[in-house]
Protein backbone atom coordinates (compact mmCIF):
# COMPACT_ATOMS: atom_id res chain seq x y z
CA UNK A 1 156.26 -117.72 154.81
CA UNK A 2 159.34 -115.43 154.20
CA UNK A 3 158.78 -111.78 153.84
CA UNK A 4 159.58 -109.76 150.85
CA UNK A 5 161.87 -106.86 151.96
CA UNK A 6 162.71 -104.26 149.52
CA UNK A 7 165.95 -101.96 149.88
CA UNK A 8 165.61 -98.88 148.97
CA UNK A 9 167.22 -98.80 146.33
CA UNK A 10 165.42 -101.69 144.62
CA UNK A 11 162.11 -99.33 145.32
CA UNK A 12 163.79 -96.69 143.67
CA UNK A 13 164.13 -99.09 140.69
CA UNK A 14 160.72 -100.10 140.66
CA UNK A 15 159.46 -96.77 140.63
CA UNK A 16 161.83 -95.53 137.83
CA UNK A 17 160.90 -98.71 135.20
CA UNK A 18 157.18 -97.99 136.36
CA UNK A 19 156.73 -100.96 137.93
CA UNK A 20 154.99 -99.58 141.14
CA UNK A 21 153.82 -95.78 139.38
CA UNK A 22 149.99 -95.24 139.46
CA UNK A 23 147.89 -96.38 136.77
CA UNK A 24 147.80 -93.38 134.64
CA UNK A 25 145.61 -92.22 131.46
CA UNK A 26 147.66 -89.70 129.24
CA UNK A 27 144.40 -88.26 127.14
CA UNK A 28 144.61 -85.72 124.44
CA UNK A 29 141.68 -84.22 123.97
CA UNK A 30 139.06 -80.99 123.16
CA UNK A 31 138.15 -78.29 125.92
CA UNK A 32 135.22 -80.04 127.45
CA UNK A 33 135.46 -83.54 126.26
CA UNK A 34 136.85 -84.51 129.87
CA UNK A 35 134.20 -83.41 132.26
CA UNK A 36 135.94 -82.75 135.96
CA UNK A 37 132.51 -84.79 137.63
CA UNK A 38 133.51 -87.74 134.88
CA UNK A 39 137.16 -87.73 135.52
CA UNK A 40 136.56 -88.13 139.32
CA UNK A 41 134.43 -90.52 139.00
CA UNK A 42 136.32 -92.75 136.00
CA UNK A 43 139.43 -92.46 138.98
CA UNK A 44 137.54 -94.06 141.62
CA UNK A 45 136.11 -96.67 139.86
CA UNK A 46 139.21 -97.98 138.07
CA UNK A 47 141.86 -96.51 140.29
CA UNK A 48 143.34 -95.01 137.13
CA UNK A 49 144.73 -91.81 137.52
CA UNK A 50 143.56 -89.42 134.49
CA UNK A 51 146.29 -87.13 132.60
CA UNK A 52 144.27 -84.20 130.55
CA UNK A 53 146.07 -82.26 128.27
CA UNK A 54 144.03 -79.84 125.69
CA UNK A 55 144.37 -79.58 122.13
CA UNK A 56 142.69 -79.33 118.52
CA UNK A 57 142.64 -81.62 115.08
CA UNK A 58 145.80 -79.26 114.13
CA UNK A 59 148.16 -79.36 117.90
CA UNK A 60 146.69 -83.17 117.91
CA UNK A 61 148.26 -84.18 114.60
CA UNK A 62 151.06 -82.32 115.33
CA UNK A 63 152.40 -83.76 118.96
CA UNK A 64 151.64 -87.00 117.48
CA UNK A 65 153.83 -86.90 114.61
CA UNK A 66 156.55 -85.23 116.42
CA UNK A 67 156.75 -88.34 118.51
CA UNK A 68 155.73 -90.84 115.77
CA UNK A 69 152.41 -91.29 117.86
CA UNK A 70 154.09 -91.43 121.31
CA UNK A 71 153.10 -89.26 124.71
CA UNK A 72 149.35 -90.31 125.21
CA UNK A 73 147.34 -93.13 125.42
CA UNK A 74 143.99 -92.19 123.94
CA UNK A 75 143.87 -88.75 121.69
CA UNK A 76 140.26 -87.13 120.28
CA UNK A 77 140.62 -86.30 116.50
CA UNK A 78 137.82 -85.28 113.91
CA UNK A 79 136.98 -88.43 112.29
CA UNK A 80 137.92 -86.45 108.47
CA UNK A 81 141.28 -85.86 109.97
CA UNK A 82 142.35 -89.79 110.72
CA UNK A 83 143.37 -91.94 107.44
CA UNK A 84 145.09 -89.32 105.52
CA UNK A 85 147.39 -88.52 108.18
CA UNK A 86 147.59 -92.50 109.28
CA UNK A 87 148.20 -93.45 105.83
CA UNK A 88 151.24 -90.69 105.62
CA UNK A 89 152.52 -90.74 109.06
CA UNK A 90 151.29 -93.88 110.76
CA UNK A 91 150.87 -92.52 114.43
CA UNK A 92 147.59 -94.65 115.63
CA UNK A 93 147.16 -98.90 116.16
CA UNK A 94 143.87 -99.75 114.78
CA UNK A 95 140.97 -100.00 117.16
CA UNK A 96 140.48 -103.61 118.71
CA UNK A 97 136.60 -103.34 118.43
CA UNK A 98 136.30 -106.96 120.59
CA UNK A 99 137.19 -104.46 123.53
CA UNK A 100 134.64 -101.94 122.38
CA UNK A 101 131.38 -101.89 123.76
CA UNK A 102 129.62 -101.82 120.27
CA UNK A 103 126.20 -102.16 121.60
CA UNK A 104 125.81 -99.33 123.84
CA UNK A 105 126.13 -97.16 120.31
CA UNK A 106 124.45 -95.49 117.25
CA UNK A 107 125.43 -98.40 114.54
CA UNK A 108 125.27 -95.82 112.09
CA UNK A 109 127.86 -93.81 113.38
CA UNK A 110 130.09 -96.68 114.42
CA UNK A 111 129.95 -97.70 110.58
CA UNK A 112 130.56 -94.31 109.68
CA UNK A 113 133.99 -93.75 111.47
CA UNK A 114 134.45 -97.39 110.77
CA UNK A 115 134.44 -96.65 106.92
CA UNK A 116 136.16 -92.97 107.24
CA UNK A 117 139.22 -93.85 109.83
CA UNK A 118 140.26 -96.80 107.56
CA UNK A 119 143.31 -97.47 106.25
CA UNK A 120 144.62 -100.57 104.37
CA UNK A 121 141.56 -102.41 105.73
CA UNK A 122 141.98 -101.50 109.60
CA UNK A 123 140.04 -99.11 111.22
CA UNK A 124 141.22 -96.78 113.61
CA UNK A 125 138.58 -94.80 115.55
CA UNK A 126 135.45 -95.57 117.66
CA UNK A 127 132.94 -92.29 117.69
CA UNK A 128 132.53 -89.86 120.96
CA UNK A 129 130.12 -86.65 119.68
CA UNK A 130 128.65 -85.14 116.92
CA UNK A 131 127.04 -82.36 115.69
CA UNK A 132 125.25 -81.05 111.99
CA UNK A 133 124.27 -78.01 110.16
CA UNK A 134 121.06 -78.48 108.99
CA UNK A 135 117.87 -76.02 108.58
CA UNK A 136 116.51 -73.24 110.60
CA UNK A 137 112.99 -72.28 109.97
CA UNK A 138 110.30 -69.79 111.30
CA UNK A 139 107.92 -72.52 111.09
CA UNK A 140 105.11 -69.99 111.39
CA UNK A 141 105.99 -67.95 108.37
CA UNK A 142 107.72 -70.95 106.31
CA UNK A 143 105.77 -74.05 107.23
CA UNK A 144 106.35 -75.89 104.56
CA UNK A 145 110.32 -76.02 104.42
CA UNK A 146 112.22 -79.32 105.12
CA UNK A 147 114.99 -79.88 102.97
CA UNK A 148 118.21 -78.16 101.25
CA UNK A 149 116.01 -77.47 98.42
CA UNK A 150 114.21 -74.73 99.91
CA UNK A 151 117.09 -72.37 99.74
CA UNK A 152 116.65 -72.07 96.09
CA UNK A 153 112.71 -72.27 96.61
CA UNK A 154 111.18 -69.02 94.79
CA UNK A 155 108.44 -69.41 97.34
CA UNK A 156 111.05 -67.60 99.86
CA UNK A 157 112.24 -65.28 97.63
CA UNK A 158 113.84 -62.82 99.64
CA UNK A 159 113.97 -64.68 102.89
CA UNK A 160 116.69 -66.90 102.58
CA UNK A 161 120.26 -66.98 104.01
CA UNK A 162 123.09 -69.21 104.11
CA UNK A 163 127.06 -69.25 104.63
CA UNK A 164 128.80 -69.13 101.05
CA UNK A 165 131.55 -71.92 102.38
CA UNK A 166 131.90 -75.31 101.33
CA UNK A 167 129.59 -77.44 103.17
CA UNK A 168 126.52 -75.03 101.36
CA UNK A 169 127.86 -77.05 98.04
CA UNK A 170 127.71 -80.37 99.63
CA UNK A 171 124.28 -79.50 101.05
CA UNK A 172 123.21 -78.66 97.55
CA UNK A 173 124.46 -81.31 96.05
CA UNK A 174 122.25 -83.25 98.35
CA UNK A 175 119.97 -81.04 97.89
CA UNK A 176 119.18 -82.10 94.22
CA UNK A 177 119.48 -85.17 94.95
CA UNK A 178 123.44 -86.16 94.09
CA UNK A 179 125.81 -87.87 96.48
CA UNK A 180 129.20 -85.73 96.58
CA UNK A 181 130.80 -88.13 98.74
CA UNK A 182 130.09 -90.61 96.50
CA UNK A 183 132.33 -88.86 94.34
CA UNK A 184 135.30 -88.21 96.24
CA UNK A 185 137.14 -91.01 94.43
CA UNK A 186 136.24 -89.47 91.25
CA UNK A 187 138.14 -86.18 90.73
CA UNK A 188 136.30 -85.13 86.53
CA UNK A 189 133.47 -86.33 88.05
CA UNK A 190 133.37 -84.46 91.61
CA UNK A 191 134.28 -81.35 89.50
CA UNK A 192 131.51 -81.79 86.99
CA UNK A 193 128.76 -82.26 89.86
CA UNK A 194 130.52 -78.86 91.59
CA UNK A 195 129.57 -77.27 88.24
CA UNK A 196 125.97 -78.12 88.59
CA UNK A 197 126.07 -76.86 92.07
CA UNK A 198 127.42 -73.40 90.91
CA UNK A 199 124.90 -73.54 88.09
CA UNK A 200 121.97 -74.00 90.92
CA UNK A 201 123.25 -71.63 93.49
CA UNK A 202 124.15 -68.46 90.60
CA UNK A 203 120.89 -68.72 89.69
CA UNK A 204 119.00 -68.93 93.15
CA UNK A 205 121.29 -65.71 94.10
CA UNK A 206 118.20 -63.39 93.43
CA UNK A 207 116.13 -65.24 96.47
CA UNK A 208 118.82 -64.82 98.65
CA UNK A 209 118.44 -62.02 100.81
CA UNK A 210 122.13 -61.85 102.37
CA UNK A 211 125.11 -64.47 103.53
CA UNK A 212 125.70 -64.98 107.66
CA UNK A 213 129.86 -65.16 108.17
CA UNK A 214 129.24 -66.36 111.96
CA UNK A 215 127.05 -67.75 114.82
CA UNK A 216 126.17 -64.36 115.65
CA UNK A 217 125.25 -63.21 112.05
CA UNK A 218 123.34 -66.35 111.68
CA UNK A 219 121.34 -65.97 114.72
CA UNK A 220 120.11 -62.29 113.94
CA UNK A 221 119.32 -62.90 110.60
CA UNK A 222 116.70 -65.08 111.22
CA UNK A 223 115.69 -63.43 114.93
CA UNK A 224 115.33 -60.23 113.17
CA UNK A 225 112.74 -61.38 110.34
CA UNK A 226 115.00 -60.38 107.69
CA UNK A 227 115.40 -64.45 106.68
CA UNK A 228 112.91 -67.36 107.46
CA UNK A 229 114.73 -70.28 106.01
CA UNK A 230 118.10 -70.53 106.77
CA UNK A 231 121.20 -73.07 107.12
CA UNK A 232 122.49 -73.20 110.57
CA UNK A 233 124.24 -75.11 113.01
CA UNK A 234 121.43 -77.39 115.62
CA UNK A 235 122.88 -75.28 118.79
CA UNK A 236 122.14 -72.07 117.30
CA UNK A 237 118.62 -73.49 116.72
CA UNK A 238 117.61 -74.37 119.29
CA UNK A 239 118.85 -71.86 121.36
CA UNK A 240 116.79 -69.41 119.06
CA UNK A 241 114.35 -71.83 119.52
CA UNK A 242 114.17 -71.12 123.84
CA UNK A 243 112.93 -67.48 122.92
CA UNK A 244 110.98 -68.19 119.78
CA UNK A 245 109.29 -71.04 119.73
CA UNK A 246 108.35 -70.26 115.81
CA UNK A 247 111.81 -70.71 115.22
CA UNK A 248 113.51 -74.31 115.27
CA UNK A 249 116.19 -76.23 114.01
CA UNK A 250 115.34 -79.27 111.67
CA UNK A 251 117.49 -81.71 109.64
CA UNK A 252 116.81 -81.50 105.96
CA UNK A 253 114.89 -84.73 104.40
CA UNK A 254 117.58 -85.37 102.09
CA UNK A 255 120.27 -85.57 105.02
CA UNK A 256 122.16 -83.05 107.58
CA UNK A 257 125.62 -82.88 107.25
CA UNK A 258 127.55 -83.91 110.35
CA UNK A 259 130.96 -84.26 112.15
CA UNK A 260 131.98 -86.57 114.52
CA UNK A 261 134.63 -86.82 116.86
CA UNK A 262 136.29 -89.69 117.74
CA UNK A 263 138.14 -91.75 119.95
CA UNK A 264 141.43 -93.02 118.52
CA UNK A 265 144.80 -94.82 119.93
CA UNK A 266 148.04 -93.31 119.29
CA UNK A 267 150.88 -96.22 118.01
CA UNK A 268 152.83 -96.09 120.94
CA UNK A 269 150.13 -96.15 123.77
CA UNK A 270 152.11 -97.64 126.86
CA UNK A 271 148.10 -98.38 128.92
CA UNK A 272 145.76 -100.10 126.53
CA UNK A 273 143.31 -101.17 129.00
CA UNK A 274 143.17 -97.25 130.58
CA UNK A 275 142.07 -96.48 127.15
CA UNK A 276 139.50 -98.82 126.49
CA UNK A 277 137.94 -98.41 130.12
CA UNK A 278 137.61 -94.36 129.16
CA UNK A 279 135.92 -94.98 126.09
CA UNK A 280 134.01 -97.51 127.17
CA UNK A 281 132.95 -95.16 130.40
CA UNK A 282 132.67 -92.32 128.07
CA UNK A 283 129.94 -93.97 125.90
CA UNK A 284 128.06 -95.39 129.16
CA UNK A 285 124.34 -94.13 128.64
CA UNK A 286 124.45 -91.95 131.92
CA UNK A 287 127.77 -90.50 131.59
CA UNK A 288 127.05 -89.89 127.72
CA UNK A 289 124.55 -88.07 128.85
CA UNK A 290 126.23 -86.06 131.40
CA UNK A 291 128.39 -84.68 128.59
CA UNK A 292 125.66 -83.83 126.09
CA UNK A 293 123.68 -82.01 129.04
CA UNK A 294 126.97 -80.10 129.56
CA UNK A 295 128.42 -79.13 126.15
CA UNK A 296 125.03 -79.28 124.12
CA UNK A 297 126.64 -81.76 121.49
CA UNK A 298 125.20 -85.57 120.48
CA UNK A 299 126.13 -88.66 121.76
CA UNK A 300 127.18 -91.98 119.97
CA UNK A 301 125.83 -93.65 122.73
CA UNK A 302 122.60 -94.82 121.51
CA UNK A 303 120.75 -95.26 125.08
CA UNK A 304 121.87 -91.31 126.45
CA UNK A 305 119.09 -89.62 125.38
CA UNK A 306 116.81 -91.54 128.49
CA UNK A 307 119.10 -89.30 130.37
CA UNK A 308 119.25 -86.29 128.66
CA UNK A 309 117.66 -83.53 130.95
CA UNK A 310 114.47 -82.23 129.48
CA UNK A 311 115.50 -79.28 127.57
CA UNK A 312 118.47 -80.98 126.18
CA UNK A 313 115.90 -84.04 125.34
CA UNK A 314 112.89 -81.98 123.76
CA UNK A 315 116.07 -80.27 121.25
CA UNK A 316 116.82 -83.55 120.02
CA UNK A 317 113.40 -85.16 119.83
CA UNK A 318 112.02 -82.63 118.25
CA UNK A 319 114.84 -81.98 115.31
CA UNK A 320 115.60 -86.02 115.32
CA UNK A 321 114.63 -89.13 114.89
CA UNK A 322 115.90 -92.42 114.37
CA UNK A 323 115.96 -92.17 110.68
CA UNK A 324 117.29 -88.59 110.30
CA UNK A 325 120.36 -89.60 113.10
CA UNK A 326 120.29 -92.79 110.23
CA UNK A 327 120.58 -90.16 106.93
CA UNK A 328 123.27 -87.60 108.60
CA UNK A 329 125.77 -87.14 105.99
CA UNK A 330 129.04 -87.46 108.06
CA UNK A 331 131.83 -86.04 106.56
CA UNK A 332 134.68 -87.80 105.27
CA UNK A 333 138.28 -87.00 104.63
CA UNK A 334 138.46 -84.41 101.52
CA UNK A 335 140.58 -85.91 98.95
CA UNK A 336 143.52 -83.78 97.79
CA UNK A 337 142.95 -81.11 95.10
CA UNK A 338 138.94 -80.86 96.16
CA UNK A 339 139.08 -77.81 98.12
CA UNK A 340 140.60 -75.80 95.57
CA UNK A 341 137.69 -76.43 93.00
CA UNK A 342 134.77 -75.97 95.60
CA UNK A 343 137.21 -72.62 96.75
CA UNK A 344 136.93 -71.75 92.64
CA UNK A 345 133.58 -72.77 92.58
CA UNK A 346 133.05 -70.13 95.67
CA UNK A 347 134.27 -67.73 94.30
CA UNK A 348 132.37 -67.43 90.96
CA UNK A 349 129.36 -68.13 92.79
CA UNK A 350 130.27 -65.00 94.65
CA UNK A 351 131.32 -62.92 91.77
CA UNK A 352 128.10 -63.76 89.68
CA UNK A 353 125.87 -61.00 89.33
């Protein structure tokens, strides 16, 4: 057998057309997404060498269009911030879901992102994490409240609190029992349920005993006594929940609101298989978990929670189950012209005496 003997200056070719570079993974993704322990461990079982460069939704959409979805193989967008820009400035390939490991999931979240990161029939993201804004409650002094409703229930006249922003109006909305995403391809009549919306919150204003602007705010208020039924984000729950145990975050009856973030494929990904191996590592029960016990946030993968360690596992049992992951109301894109009636709406709501 004759041996192959390269020159060097046919290795110097090979290594400038990439025939003989490492296997690489160029990811674009949050603070946190990419644990170091993961990455290591991804490396040595694939031999694929991981690139990490941070971003947000905002820097994410922006490098991509800039090179018409070109520089990384596997980016981490909000699933709300995927068709609209696909449609506009197509800078993602639709997911190949026969390379997706489907059944390791939450099927309600992969139908979710399925039906929100669609465009022309094609879907173009498979979910990573999650998390909602739901209720806290001092169970002890508010037993009885489990749903949206009860921040406009006179029995808690002055101890209620909530953030005057736009997901309140799509809570209440759900909260009386409309479906404002429903709606969204219905501009007269999104604008005519936001009316009945400002109508219920104007005249629930006297029960309110102030608005929390921040985590911080939001965590006092209720610490402090001076609210017992609250909206809130789950982390901030159950964190309060560690030094209270009165105190605990729950998902409403008619539906927590949620956002998930995805994995999705830029157009001009030059390692296909890289990708799919990360996401499919990613959403491996174990190293699911490994996230969610680092960064607090859920898991698509359906099986994590058997690995959750026991804090992070009593937070989600407790606030969670099957058919409240089922009812999370994940939020779509927002069609244009929507935020600037729930911003008027806002505003009369705070202007109303």
């Amino acid at each position: 057998m004759k041996k192959l003997v390269l020159t060097g200056a046919i290795v110097l070719s090979l290594i400038s057309t990439g025939a003989m570079a490492k296997d690489t993974l160029r990811l674009l993704t949050w603070k946190g997404y990419a644990p170091a322990k993961l990455v290591k461990d991804f490396e040595a079982q694939t031999g694929v060498d991981v690139k990490i460069t941070y971003s947000n939704n905002e820097e994410m959409i922006a490098k991509l269009r800039a090179t018409r979805g070109g520089g990384f193989d596997l980016a981490q967008p909000s699933q709300d911030r995927i068709s609209f820009v696909q449609a506009k400035y197509p800078v993602y390939q639709p997911i190949d879901f026969s390379r997706v490991n489907t059944a390791q999931l939450t099927s309600s979240m992969v139908d979710a992102v399925k039906k929100n990161a669609m465009v022309d029939g094609k879907s173009y993201a498979v979910p990573f994490c999650y998390g909602t804004t739901g209720m806290i409650v001092n169970k002890k002094l508010a037993p009885e409240a489990n749903d949206w409703s009860d921040l406009w229930n006179p029995k808690y006249e002055g101890k209620i609190s909530y953030r005057l922003k736009r997901p309140l109006l799509i809570a209440t909305a759900f909260g009386m029992g409309e479906d404002p995403f429903a709606l969204y391809g219905d501009k007269a009549a999104y604008q005519a349920l936001m009316k009945r919306v400002e109508a219920k919150l104007i005249e629930g204003k006297k029960l309110v005993k102030n608005y929390w602007t921040s985590g911080d705010t939001q965590v006092a208020i209720i610490k402090s006594g001076d609210a017992n039924v609250i909206s809130g984000w789950d982390g901030k729950g159950w964190s309060l929940h560690e030094t209270n145990p009165d105190i605990d975050f729950l998902a409403p009856k008619s539906g927590a609101l949620g956002w998930i973030d995805t994995f999705a494929i830029p157009a001009k990904s030059k390692n296909l298989d890289a990708a799919y191996k990360w996401i499919n590592f990613m959403l491996e029960p174990k190293n699911a978990a490994y996230f969610t016990n680092q960064e607090g946030y859920g898991t698509a993968s359906a099986g994590a929670i058997e690995f959750f360690n026991e804090k992070t596992k009593a937070n989600f049992s407790r606030s969670f189950s099957k058919a409240d992951i089922d009812n999370i109301k994940w939020h779509p894109p927002v069609p244009d012209g929507f935020e600037t009636i729930e911003a008027k709406v806002l505003d009369r709501i705070k202007a109303a005496k």
